[in-house]
C-alpha atoms as a PDB file:
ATOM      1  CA  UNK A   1      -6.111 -55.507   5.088  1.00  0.00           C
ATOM      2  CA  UNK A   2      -3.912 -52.581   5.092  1.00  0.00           C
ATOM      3  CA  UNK A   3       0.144 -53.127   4.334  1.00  0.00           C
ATOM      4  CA  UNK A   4       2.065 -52.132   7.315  1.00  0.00           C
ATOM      5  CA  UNK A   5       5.013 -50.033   5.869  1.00  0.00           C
ATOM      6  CA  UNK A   6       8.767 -50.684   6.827  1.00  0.00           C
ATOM      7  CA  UNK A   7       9.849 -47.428   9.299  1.00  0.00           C
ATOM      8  CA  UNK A   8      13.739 -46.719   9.135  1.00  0.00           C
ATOM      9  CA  UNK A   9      15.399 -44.809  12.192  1.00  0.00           C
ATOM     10  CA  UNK A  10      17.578 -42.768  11.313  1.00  0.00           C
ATOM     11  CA  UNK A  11      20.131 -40.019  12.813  1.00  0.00           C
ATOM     12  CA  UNK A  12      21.203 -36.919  10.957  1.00  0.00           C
ATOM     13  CA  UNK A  13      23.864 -33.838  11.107  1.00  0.00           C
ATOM     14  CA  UNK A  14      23.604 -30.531  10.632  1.00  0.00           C
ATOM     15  CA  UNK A  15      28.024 -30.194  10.382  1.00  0.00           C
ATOM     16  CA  UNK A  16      28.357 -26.474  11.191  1.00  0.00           C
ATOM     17  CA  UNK A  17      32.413 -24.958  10.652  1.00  0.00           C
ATOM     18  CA  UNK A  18      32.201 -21.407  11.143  1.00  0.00           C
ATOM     19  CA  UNK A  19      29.408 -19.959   9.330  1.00  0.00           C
ATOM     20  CA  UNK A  20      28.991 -23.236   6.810  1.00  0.00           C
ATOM     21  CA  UNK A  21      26.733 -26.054   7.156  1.00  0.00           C
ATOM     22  CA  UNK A  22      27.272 -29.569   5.468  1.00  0.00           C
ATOM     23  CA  UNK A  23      25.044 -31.176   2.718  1.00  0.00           C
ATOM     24  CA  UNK A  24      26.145 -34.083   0.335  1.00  0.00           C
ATOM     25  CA  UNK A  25      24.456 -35.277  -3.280  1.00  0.00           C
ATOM     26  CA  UNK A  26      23.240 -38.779  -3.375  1.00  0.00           C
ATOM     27  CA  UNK A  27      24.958 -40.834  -5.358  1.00  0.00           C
ATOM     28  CA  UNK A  28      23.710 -41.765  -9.661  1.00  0.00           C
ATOM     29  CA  UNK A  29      23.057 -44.802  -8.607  1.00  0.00           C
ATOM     30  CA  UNK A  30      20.286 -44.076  -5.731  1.00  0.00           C
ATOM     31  CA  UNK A  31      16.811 -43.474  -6.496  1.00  0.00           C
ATOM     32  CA  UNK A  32      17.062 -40.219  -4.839  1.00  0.00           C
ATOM     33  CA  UNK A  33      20.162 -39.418  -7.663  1.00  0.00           C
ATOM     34  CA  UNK A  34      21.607 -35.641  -7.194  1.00  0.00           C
ATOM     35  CA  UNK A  35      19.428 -34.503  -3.938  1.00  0.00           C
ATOM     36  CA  UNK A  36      21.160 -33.272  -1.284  1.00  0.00           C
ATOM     37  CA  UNK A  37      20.263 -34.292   2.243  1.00  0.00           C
ATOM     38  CA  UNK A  38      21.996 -33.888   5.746  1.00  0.00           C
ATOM     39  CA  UNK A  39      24.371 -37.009   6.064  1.00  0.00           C
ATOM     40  CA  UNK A  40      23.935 -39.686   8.574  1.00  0.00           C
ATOM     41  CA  UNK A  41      22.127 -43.226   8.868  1.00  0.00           C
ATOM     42  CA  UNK A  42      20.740 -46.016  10.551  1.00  0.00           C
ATOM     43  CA  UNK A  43      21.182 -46.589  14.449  1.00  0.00           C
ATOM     44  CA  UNK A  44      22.120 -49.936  15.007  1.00  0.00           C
ATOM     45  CA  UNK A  45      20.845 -52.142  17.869  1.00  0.00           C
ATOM     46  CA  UNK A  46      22.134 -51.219  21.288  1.00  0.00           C
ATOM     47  CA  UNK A  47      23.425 -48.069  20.290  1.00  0.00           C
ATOM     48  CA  UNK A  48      22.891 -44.355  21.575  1.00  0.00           C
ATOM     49  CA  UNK A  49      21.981 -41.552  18.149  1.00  0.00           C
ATOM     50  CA  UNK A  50      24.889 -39.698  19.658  1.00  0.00           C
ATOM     51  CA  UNK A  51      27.234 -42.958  18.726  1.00  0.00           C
ATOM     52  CA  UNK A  52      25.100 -43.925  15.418  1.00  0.00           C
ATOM     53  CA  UNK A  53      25.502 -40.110  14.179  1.00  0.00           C
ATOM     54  CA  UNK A  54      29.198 -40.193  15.050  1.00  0.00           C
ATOM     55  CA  UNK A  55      29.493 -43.104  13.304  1.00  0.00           C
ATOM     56  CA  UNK A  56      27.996 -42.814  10.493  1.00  0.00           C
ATOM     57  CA  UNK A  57      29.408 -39.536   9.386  1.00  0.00           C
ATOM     58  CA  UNK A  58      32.922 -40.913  10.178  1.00  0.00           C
ATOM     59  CA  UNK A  59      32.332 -43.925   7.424  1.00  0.00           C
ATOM     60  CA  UNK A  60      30.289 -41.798   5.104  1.00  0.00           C
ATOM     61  CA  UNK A  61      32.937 -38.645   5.490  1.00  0.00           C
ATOM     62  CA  UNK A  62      35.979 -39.562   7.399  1.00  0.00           C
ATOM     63  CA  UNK A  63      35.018 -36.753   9.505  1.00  0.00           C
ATOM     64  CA  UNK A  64      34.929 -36.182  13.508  1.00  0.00           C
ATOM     65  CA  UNK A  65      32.200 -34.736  14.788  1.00  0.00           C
ATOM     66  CA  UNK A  66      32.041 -32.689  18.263  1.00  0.00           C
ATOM     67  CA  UNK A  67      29.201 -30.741  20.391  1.00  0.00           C
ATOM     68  CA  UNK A  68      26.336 -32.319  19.413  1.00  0.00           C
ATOM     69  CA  UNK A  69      22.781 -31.030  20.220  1.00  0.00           C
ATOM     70  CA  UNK A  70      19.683 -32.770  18.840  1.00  0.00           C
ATOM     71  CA  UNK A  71      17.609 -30.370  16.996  1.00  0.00           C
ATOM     72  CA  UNK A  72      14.560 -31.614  15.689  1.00  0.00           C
ATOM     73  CA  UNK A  73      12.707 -34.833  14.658  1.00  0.00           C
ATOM     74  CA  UNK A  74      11.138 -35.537  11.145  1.00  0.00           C
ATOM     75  CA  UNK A  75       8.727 -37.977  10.229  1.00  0.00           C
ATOM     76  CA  UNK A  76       8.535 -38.590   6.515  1.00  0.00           C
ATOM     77  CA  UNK A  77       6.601 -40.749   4.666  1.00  0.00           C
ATOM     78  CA  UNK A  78       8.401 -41.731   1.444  1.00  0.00           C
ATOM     79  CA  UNK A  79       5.875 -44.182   0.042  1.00  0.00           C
ATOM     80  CA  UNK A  80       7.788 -47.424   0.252  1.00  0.00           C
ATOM     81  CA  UNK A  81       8.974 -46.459   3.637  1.00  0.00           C
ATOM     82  CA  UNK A  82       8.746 -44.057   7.034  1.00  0.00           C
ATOM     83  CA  UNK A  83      11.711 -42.240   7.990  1.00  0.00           C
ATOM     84  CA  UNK A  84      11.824 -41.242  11.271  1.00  0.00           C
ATOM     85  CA  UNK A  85      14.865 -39.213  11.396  1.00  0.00           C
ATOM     86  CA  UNK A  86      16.484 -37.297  14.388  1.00  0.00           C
ATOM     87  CA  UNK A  87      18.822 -34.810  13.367  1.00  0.00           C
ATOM     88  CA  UNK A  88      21.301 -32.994  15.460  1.00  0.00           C
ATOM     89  CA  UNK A  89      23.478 -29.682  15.289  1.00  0.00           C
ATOM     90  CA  UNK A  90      27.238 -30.955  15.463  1.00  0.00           C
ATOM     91  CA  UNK A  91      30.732 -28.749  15.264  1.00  0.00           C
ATOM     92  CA  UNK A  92      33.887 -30.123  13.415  1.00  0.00           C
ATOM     93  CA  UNK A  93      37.430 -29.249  14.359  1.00  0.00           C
ATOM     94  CA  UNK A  94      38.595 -30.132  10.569  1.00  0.00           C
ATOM     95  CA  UNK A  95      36.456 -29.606   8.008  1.00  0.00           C
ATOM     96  CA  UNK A  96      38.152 -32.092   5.575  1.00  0.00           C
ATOM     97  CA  UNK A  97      36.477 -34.631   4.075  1.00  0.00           C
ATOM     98  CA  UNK A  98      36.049 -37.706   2.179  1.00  0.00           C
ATOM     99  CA  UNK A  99      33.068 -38.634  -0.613  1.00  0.00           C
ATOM    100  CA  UNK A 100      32.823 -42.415   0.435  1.00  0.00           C
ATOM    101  CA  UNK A 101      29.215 -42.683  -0.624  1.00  0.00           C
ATOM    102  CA  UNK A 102      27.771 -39.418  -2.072  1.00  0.00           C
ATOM    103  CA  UNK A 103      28.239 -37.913  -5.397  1.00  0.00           C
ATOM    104  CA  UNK A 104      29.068 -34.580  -4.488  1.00  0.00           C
ATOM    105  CA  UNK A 105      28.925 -32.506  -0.909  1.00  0.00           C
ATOM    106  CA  UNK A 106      30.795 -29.763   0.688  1.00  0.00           C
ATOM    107  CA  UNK A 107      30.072 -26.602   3.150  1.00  0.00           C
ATOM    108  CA  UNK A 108      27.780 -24.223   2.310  1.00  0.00           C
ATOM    109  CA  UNK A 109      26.140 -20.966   3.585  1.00  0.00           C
ATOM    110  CA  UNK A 110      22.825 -21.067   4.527  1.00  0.00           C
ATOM    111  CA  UNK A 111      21.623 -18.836   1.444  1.00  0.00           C
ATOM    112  CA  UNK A 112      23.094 -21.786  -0.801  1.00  0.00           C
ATOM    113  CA  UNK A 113      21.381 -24.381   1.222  1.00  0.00           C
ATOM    114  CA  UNK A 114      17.980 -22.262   0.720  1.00  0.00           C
ATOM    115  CA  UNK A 115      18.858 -23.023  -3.233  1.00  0.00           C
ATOM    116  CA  UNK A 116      19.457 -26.938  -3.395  1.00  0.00           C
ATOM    117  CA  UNK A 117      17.200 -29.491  -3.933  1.00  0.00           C
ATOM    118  CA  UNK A 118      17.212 -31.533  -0.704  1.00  0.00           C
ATOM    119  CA  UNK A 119      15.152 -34.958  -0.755  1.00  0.00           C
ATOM    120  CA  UNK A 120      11.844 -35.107   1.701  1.00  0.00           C
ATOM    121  CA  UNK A 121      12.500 -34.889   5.089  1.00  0.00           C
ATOM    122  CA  UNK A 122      15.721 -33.113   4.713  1.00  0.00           C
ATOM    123  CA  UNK A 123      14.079 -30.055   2.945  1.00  0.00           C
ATOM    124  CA  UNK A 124      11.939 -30.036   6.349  1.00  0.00           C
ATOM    125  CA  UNK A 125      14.850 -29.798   8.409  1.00  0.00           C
ATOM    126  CA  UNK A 126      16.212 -27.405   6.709  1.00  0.00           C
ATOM    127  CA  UNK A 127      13.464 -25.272   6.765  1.00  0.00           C
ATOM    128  CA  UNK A 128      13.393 -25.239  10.331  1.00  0.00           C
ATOM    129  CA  UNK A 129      17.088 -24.325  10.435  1.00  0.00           C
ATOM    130  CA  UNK A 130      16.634 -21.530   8.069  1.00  0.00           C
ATOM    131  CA  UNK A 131      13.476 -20.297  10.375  1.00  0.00           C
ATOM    132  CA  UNK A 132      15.572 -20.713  13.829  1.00  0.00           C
ATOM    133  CA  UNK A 133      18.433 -18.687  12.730  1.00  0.00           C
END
């Protein structure tokens, strides 16, 4: 019999301020350690992407997001689990932040993005972004 693996559901951002884009480092601690990825998370029962996204980048960042417009959908197969992760293209008034759960992180242009190491289904994304611009 096969073993049915776990699928997470996830929502992601693309944090655009001017002509920067947002990526943040795992954390040591995280099996993924020092891979960047587009921050966001789980969507909780009852609850629109739009409002999980806005959400989760506001506990992961302190940060308000604005203007968001769903991009693209990723299915990714990480072995233990299947992210299925819908990421959108969001605008910030202020781009100050706060780390609360990733290593490292900060705006960058999209010739540094092309030169991180970005776990799985983020380094999909962001090959699309690179290719729609």
């Amino acid at each position: 019999m096969q073993e049915t693996k776990l699928t997470k559901y996830v929502v992601a951002a693309i944090i655009r301020d001017q002509d920067k884009f947002f990526a943040a480092q795992r954390k040591e601690k995280d099996v993924r350690y020092l891979q960047y990825e587009f921050p966001g998370g789980k969507i909780r029962t009852n609850e629109t992407k739009e409002a999980a996204l806005k959400r989760e980048i506001k506990e992961e960042l302190e940060m308000e997001i604005t203007k968001l417009t769903e991009f693209t959908h990723v299915t990714h197969d990480y072995g233990i689990f299947i992210l299925e992760m819908t990421v959108f293209i969001a605008e910030v008034n202020c781009p100050r932040f706060k780390l609360n759960v990733h290593a490292d992180g900060g705006f960058f242009t999209k010739e540094e993005l092309a030169k991180l190491p970005f776990l799985g289904a983020d380094e999909v994304v962001l090959q699309r972004f690179l290719q729609s611009s």
